[in-house]
N, C-alpha and C. Protein backbone atom coordinates (compact mmCIF):
# COMPACT_ATOMS: atom_id res chain seq x y z
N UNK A 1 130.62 -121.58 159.38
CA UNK A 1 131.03 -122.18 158.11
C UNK A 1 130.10 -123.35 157.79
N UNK A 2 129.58 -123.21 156.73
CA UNK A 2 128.74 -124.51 156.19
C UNK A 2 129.43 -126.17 156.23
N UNK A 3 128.82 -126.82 156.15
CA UNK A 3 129.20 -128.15 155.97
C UNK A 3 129.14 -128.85 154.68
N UNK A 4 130.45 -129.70 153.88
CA UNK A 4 130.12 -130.43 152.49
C UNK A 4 128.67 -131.41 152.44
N UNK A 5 127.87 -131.36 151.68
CA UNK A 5 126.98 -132.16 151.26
C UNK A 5 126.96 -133.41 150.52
N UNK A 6 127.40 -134.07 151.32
CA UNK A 6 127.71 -135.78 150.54
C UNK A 6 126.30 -136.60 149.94
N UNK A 7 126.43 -136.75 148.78
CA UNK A 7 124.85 -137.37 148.66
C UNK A 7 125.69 -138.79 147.16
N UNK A 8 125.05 -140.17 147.50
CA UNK A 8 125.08 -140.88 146.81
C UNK A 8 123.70 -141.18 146.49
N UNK A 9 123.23 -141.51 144.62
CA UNK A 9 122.09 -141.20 144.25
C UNK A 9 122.54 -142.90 143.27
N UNK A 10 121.52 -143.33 143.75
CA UNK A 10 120.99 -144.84 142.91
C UNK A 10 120.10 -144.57 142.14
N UNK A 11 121.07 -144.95 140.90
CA UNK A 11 120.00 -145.39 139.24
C UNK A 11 119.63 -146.51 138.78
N UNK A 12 118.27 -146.59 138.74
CA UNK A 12 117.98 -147.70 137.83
C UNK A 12 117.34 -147.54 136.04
N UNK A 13 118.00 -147.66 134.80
CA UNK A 13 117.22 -147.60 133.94
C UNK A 13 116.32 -148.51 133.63
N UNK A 14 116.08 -148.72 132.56
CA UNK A 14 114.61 -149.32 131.60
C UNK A 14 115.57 -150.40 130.96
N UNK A 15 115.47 -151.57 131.16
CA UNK A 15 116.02 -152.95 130.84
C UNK A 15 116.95 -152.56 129.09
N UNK A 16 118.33 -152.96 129.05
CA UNK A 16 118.97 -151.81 127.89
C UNK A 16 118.85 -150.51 127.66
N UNK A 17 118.63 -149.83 128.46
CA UNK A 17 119.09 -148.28 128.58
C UNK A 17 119.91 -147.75 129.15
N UNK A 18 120.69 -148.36 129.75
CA UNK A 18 122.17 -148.10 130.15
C UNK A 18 122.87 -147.22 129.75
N UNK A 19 123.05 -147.33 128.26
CA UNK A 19 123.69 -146.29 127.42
C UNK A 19 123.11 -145.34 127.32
N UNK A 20 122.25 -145.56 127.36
CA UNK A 20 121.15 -143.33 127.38
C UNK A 20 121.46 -142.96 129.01
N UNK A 21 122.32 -143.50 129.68
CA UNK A 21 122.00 -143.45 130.93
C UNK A 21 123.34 -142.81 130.91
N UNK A 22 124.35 -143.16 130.38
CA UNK A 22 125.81 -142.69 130.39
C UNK A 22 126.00 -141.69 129.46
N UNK A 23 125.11 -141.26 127.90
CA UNK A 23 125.10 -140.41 127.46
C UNK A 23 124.81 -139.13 127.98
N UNK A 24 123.81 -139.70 128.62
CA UNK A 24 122.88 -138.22 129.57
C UNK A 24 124.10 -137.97 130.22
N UNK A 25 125.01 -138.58 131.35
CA UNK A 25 125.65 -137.65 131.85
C UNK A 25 127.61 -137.51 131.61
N UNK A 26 127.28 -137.55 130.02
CA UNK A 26 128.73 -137.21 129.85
C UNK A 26 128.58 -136.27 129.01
N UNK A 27 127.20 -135.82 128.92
CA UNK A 27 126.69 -134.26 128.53
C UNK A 27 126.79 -133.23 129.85
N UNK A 28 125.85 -133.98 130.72
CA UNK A 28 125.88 -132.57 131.69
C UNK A 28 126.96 -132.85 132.08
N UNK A 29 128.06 -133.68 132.84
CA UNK A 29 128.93 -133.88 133.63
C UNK A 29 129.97 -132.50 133.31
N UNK A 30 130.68 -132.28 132.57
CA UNK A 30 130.94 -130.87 132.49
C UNK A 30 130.72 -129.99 132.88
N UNK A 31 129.85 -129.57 132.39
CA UNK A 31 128.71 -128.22 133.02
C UNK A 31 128.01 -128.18 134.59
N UNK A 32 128.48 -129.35 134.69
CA UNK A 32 127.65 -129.54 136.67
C UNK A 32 129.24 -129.42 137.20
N UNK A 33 130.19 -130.09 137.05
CA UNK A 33 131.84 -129.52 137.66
C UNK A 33 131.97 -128.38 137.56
N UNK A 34 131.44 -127.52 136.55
CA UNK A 34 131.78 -125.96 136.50
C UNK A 34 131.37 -125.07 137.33
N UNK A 35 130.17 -126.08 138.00
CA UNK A 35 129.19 -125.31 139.14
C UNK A 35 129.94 -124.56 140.08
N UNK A 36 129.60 -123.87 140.63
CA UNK A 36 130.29 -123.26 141.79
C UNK A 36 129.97 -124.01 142.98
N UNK A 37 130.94 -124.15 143.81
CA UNK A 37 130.75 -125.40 145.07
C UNK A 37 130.15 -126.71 144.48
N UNK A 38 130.85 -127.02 143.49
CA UNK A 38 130.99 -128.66 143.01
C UNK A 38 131.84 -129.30 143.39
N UNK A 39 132.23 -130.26 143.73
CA UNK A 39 133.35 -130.65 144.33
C UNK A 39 133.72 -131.83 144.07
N UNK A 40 132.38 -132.75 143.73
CA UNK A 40 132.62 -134.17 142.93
C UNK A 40 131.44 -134.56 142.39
N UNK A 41 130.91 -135.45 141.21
CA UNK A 41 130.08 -135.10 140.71
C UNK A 41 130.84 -136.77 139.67
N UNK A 42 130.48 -138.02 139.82
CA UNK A 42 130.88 -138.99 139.35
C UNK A 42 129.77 -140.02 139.18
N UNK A 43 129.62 -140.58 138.26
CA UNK A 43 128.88 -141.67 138.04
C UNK A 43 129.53 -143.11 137.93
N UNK A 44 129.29 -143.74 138.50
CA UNK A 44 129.84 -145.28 138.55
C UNK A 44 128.56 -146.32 138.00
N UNK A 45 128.90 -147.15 137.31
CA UNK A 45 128.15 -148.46 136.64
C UNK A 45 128.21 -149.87 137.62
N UNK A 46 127.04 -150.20 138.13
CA UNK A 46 127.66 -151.15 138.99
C UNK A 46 127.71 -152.46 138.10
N UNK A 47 129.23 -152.82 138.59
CA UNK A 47 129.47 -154.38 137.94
C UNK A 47 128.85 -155.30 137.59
N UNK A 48 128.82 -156.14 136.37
CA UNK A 48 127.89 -156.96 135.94
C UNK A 48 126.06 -156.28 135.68
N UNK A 49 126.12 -155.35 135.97
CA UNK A 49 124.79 -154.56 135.94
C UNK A 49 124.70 -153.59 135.10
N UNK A 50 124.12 -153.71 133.76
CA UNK A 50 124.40 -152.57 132.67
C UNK A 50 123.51 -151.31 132.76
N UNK A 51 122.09 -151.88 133.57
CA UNK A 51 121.49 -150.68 133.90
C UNK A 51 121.16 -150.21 134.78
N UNK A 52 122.35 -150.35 136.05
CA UNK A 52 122.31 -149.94 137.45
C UNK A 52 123.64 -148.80 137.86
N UNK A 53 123.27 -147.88 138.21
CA UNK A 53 124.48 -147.05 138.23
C UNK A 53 124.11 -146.40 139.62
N UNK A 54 125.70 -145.85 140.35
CA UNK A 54 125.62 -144.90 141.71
C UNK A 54 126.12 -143.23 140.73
N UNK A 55 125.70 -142.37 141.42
CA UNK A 55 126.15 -141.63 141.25
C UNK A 55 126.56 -140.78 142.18
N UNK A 56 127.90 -139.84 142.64
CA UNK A 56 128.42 -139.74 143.84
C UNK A 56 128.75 -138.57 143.31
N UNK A 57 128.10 -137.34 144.48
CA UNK A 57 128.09 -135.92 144.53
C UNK A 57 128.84 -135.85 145.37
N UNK A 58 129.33 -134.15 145.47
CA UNK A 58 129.72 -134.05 147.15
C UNK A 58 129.66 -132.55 146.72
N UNK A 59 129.05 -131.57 147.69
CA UNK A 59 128.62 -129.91 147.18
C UNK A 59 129.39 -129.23 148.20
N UNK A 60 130.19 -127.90 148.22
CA UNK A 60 130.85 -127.36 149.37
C UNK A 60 129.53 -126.79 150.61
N UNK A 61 128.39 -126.99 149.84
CA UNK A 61 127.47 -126.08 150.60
C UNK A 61 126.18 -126.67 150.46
N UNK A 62 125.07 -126.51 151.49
CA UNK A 62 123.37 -126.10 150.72
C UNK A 62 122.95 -125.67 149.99
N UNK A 63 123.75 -124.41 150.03
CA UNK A 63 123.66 -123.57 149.12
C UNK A 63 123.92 -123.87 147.63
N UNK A 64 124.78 -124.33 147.42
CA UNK A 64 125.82 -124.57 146.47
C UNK A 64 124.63 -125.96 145.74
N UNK A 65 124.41 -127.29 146.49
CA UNK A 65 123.40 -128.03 145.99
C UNK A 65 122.03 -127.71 145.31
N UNK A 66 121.45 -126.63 146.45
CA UNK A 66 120.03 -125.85 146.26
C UNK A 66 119.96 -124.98 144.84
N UNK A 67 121.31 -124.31 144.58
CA UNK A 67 121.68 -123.37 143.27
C UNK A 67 122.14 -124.35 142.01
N UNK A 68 122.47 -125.38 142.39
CA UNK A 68 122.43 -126.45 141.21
C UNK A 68 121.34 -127.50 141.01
N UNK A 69 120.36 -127.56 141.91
CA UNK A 69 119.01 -128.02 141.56
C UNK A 69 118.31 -127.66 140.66
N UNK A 70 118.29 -126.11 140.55
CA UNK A 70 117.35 -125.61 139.70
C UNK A 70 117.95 -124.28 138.45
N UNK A 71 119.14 -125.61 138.11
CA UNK A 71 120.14 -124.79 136.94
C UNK A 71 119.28 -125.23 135.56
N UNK A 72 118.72 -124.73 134.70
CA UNK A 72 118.29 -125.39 133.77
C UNK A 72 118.79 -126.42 133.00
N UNK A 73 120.02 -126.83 133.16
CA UNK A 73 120.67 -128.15 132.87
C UNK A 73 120.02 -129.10 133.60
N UNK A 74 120.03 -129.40 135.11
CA UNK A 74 119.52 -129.97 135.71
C UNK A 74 117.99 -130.04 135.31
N UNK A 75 117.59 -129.13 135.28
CA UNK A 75 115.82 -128.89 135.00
C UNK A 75 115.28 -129.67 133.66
N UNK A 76 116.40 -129.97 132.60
CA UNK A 76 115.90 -130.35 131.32
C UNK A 76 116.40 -132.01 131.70
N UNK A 77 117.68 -132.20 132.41
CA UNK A 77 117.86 -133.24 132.59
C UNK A 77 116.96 -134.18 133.19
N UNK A 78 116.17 -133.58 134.18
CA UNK A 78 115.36 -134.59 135.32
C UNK A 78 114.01 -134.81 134.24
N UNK A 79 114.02 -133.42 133.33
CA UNK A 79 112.79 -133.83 132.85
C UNK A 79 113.00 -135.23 131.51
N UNK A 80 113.92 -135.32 131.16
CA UNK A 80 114.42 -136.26 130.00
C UNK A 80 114.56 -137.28 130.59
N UNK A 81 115.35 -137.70 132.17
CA UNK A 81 115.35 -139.07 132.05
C UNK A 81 114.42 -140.21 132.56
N UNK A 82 113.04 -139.78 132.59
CA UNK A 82 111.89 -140.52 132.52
C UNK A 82 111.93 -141.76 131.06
N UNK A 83 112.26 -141.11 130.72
CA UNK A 83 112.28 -141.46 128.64
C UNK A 83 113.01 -142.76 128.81
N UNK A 84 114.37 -143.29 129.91
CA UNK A 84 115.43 -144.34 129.70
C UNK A 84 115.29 -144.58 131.54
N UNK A 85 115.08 -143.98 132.01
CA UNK A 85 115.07 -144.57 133.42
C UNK A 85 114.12 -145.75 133.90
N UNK A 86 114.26 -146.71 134.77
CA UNK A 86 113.03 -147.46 135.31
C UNK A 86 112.30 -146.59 136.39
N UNK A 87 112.79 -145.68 136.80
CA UNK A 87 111.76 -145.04 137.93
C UNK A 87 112.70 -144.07 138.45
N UNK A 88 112.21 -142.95 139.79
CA UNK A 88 112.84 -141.97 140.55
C UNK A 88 114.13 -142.82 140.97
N UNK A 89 114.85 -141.77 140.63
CA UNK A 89 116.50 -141.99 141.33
C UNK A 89 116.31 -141.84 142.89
N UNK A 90 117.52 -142.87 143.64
CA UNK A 90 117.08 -142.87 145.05
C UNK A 90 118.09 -141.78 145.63
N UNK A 91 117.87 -140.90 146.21
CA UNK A 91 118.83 -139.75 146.83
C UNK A 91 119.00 -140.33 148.54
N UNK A 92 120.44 -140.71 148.61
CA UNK A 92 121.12 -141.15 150.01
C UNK A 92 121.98 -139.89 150.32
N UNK A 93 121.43 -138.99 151.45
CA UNK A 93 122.44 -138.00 151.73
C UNK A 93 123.50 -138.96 153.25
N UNK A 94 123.97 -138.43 152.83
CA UNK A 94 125.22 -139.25 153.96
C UNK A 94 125.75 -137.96 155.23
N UNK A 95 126.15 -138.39 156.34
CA UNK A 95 127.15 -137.39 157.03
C UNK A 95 128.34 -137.06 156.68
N UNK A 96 128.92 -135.60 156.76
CA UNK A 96 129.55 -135.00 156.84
C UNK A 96 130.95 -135.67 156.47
N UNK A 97 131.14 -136.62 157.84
CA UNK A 97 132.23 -136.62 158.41
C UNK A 97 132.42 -138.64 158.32
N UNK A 98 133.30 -139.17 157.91
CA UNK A 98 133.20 -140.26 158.25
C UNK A 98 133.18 -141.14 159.45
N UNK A 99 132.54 -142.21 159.72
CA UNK A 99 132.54 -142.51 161.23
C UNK A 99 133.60 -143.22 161.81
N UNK A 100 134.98 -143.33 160.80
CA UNK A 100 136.28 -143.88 161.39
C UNK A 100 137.33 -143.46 160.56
């Protein structure tokens, strides 16, 4: 049996782009839950920080992550948010299992 794929992903946009930052994903956010082996899929704004955001996945599978990498939603998305982002999003995959 596969293991869930926990991944927390740090955003930084382009000084006031915040809001292109939350537009972008209350477009896909839908359509990425519908995924098959989606399981959580949330964006958080960090406090006092308008253009710093986490965003918190969790996939039932590899599989399931690997087949939503290269959904053309995703594919148009990564290519668009150059346009409002300050740079590459940081991808933190985490373990499995918590350590307490």
């Amino acid at each position: 049996m596969s293991q869930p794929v926990h991944l927390v992903i740090l955003i930084t946009t382009r000084p006031g782009r915040g809001g292109d930052q939350i537009a972008a994903f209350e477009r896909l956010a839908p359509i990425v839950r519908a995924e098959p082996g989606c399981l959580r899929y949330d964006l958080h704004q960090v406090t006092g920080e308008p253009d710093r955001f986490v965003l918190v996945e969790r996939w039932s599978s590899e599989a399931a992550l690997a087949a939503h990498d290269v959904t053309p939603h995703m594919t148009e998305a990564d290519a668009a948010s150059p346009a409002f982002r300050a740079g590459p999003a940081e991808v933190i995959r985490l373990d499995a299992a918590p350590l307490a």
